[in-house]
N, C-alpha and C. Protein backbone atom coordinates (compact mmCIF):
# COMPACT_ATOMS: atom_id res chain seq x y z
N UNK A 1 0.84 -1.18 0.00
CA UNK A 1 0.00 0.00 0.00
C UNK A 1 0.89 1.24 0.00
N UNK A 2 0.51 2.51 -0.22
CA UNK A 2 1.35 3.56 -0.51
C UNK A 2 0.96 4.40 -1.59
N UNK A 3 1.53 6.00 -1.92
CA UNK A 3 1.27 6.55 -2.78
C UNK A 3 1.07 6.22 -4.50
N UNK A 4 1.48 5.04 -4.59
CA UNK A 4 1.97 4.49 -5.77
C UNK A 4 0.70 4.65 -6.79
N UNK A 5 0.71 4.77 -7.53
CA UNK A 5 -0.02 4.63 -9.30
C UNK A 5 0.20 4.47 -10.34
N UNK A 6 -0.50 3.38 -10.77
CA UNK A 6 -0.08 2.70 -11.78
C UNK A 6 -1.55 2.71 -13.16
N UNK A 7 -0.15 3.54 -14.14
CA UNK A 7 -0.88 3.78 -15.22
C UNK A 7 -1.35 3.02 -16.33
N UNK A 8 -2.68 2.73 -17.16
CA UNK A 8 -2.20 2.19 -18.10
C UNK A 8 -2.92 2.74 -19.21
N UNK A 9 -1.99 2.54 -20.28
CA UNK A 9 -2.22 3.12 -21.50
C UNK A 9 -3.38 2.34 -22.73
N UNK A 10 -4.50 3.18 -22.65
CA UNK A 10 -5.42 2.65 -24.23
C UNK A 10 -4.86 2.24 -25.21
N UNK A 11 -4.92 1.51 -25.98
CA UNK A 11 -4.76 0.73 -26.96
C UNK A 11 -4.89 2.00 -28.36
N UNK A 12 -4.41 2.47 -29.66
CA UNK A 12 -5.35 3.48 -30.08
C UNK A 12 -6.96 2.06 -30.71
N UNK A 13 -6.58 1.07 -30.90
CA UNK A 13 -8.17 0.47 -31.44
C UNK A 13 -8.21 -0.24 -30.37
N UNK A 14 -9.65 -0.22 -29.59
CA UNK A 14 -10.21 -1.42 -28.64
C UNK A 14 -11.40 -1.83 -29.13
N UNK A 15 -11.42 -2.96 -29.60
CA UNK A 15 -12.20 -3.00 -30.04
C UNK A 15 -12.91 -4.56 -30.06
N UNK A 16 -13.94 -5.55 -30.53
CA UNK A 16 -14.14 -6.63 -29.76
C UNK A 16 -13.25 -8.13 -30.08
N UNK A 17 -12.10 -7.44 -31.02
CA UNK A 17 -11.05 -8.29 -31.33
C UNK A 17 -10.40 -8.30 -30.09
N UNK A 18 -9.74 -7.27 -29.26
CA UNK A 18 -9.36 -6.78 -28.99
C UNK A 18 -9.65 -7.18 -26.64
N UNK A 19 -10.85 -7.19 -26.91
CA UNK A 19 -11.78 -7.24 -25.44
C UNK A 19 -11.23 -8.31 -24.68
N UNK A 20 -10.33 -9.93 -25.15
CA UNK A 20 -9.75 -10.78 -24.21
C UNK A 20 -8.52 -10.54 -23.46
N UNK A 21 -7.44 -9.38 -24.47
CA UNK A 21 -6.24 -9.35 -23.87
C UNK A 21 -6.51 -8.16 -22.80
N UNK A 22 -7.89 -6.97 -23.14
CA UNK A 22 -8.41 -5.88 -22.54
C UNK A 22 -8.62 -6.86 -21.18
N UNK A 23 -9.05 -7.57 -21.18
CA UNK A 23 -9.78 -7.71 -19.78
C UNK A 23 -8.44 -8.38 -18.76
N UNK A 24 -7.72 -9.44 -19.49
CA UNK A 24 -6.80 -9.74 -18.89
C UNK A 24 -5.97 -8.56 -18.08
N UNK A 25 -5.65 -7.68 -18.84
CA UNK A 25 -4.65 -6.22 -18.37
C UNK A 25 -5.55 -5.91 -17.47
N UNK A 26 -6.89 -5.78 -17.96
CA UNK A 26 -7.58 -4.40 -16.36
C UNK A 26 -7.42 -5.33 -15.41
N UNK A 27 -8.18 -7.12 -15.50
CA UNK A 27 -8.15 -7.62 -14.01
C UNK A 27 -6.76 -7.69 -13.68
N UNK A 28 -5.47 -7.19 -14.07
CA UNK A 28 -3.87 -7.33 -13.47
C UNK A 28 -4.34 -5.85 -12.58
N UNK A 29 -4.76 -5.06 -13.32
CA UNK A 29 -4.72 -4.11 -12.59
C UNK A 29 -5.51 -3.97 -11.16
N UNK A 30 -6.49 -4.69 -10.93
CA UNK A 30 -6.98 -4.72 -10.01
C UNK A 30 -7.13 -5.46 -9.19
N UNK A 31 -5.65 -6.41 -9.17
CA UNK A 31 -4.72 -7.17 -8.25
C UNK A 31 -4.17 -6.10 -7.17
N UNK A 32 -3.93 -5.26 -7.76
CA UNK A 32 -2.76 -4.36 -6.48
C UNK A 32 -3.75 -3.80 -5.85
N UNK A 33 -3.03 -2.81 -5.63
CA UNK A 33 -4.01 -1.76 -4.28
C UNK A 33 -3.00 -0.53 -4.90
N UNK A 34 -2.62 -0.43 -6.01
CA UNK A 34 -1.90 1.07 -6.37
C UNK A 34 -3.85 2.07 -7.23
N UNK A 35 -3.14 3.41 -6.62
CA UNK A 35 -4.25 3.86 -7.85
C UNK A 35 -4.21 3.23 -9.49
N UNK A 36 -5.64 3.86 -9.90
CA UNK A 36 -5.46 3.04 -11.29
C UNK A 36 -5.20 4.64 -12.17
N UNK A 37 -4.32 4.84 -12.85
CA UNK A 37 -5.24 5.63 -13.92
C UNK A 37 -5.26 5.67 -15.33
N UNK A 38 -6.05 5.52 -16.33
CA UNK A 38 -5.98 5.51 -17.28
C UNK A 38 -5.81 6.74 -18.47
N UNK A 39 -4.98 6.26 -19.51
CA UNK A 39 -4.47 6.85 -20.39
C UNK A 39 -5.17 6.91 -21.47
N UNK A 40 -6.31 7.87 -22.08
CA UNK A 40 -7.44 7.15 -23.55
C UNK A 40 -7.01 8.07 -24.57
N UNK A 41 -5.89 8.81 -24.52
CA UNK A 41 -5.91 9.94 -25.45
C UNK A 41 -5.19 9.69 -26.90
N UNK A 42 -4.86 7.93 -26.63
CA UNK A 42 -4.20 7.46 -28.32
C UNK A 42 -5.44 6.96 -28.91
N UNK A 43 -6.88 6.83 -28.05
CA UNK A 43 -7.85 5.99 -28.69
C UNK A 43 -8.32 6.71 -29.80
N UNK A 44 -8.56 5.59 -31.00
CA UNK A 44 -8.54 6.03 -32.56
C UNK A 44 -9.91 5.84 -32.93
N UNK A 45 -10.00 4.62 -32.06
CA UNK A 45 -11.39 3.89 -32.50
C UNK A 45 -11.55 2.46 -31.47
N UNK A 46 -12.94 2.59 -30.66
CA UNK A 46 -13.21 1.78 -29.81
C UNK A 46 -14.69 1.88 -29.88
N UNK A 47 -15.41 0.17 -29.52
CA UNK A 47 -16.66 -0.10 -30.04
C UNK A 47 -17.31 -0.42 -28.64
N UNK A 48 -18.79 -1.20 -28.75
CA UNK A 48 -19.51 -1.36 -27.68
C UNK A 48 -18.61 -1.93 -27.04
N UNK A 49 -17.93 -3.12 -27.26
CA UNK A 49 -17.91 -4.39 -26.24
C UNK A 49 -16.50 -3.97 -25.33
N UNK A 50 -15.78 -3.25 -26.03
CA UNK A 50 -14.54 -2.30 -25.48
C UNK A 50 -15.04 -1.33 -24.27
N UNK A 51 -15.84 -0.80 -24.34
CA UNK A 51 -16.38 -0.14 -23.41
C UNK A 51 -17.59 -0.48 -22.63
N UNK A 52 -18.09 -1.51 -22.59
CA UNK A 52 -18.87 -2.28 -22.22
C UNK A 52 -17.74 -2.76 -20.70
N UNK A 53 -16.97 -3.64 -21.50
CA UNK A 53 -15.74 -3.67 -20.47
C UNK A 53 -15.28 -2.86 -19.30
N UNK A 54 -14.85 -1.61 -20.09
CA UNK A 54 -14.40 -0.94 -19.39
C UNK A 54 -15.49 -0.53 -18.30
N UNK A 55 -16.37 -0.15 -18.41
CA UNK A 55 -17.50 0.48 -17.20
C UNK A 55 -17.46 -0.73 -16.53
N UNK A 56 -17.18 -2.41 -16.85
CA UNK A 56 -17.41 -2.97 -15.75
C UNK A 56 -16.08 -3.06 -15.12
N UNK A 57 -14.97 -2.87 -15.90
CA UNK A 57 -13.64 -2.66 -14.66
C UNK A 57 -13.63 -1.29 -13.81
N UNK A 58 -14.64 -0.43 -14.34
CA UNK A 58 -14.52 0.91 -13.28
C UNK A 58 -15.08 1.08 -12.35
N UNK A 59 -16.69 -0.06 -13.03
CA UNK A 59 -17.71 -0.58 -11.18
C UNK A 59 -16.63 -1.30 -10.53
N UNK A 60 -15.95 -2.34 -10.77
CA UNK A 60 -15.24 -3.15 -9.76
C UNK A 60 -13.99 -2.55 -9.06
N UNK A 61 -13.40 -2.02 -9.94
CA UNK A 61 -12.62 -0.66 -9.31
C UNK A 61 -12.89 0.14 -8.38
N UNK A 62 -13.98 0.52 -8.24
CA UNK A 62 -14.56 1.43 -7.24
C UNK A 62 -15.33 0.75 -5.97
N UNK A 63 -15.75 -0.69 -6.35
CA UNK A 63 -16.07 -1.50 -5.68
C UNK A 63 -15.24 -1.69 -4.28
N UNK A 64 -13.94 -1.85 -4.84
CA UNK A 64 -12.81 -2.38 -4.13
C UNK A 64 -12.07 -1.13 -3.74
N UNK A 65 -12.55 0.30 -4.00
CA UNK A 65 -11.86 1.36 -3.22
C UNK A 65 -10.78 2.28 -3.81
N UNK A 66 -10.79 1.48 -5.26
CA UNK A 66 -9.65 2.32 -6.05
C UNK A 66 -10.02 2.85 -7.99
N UNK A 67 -11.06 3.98 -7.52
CA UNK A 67 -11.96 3.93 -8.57
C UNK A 67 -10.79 5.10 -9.79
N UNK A 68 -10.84 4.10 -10.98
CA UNK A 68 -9.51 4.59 -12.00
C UNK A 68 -10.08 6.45 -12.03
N UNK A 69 -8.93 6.46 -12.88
CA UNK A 69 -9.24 8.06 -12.75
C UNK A 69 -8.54 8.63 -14.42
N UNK A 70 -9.07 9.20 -15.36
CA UNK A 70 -8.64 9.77 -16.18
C UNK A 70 -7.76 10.44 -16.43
N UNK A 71 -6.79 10.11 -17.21
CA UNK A 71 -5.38 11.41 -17.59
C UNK A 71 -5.88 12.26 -18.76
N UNK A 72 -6.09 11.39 -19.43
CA UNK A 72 -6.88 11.90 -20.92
C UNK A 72 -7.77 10.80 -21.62
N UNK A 73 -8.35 12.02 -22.79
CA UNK A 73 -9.48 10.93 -23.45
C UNK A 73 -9.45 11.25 -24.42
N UNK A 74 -9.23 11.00 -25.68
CA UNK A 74 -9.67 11.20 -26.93
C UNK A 74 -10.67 11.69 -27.07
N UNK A 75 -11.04 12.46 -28.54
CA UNK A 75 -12.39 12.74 -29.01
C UNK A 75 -12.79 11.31 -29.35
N UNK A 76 -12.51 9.95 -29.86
CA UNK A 76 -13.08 9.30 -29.94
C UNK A 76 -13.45 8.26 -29.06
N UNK A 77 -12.97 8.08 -27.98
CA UNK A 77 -12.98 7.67 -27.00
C UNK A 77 -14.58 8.32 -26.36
N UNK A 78 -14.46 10.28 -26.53
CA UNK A 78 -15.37 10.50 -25.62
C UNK A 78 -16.52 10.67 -26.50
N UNK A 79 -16.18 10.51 -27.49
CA UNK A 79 -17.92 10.59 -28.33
C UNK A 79 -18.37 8.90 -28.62
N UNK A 80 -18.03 8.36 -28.81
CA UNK A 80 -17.80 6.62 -28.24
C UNK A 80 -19.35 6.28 -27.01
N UNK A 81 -18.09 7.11 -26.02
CA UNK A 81 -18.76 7.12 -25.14
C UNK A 81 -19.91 7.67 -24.67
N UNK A 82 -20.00 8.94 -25.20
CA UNK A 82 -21.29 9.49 -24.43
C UNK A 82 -22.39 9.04 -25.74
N UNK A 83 -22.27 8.24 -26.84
CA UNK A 83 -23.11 8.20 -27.65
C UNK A 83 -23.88 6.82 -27.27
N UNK A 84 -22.89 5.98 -26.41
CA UNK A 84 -23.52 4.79 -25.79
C UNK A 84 -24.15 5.03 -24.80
N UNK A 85 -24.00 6.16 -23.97
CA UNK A 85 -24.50 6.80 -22.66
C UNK A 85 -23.48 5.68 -21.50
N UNK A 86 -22.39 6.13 -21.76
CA UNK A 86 -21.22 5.05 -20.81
C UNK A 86 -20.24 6.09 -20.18
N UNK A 87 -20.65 7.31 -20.65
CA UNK A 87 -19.86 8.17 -19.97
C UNK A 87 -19.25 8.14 -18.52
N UNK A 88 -20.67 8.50 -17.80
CA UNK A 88 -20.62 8.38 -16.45
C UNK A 88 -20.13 6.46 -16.15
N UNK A 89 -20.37 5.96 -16.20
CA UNK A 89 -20.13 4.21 -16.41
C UNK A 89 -18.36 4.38 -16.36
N UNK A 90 -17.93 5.09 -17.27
CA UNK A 90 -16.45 4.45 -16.89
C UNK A 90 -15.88 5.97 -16.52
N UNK A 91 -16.36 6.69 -15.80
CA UNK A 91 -15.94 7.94 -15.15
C UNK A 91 -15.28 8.66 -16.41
N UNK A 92 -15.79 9.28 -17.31
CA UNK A 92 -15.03 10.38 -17.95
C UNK A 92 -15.77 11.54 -17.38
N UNK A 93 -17.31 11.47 -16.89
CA UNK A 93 -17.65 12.75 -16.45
C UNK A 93 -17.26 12.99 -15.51
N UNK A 94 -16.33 12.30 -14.26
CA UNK A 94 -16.01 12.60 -13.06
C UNK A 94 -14.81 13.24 -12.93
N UNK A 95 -14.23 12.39 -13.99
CA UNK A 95 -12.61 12.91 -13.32
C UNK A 95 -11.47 13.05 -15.16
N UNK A 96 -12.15 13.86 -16.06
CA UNK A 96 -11.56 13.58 -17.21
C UNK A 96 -10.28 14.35 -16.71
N UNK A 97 -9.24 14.12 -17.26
CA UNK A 97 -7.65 14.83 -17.58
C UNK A 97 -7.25 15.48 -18.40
């Protein structure tokens, strides 16, 4: 435990090719107890099941006390998102960067 945070970086495509190695990385991430925060500002292009994902690693994230937190977001990332209405779901309205 400690100040520590550990970043990780978007993919620029997430997409549902893409969603098995996605999930593997977030649940590593939510092994530790470091902050999480994520990096979305290379995202080029990301679909439902990519972000489908993600809102459920940001409920379980927050679940467990260490709810990720935004550095940046792409325009496609955030129109992605708010066009699915997943915004709030994986915190870009809370804490964008």
């Amino acid at each position: 435990m400690g100040d520590n945070t550990l970043t990780f970086e978007c993919d620029a495509v997430m997409d549902i090719a893409a969603v098995a190695d996605l999930k593997s990385q977030l649940q590593a991430l939510l092994a530790g107890e470091e902050g999480i925060v994520l990096d979305g500002d290379n995202v080029e292009r990301i679909d439902g099941a990519a972000l489908q994902l993600l809102a459920s690693f940001y409920r379980e994230a927050s679940r467990l006390g260490t709810p990720p937190r935004w550095q940046g977001a792409s325009e496609a990332l955030t129109q992605a998102a708010t066009l699915l209405g997943l915004s709030t779901h994986i915190g870009l309205d809370d804490n964008r960067g």
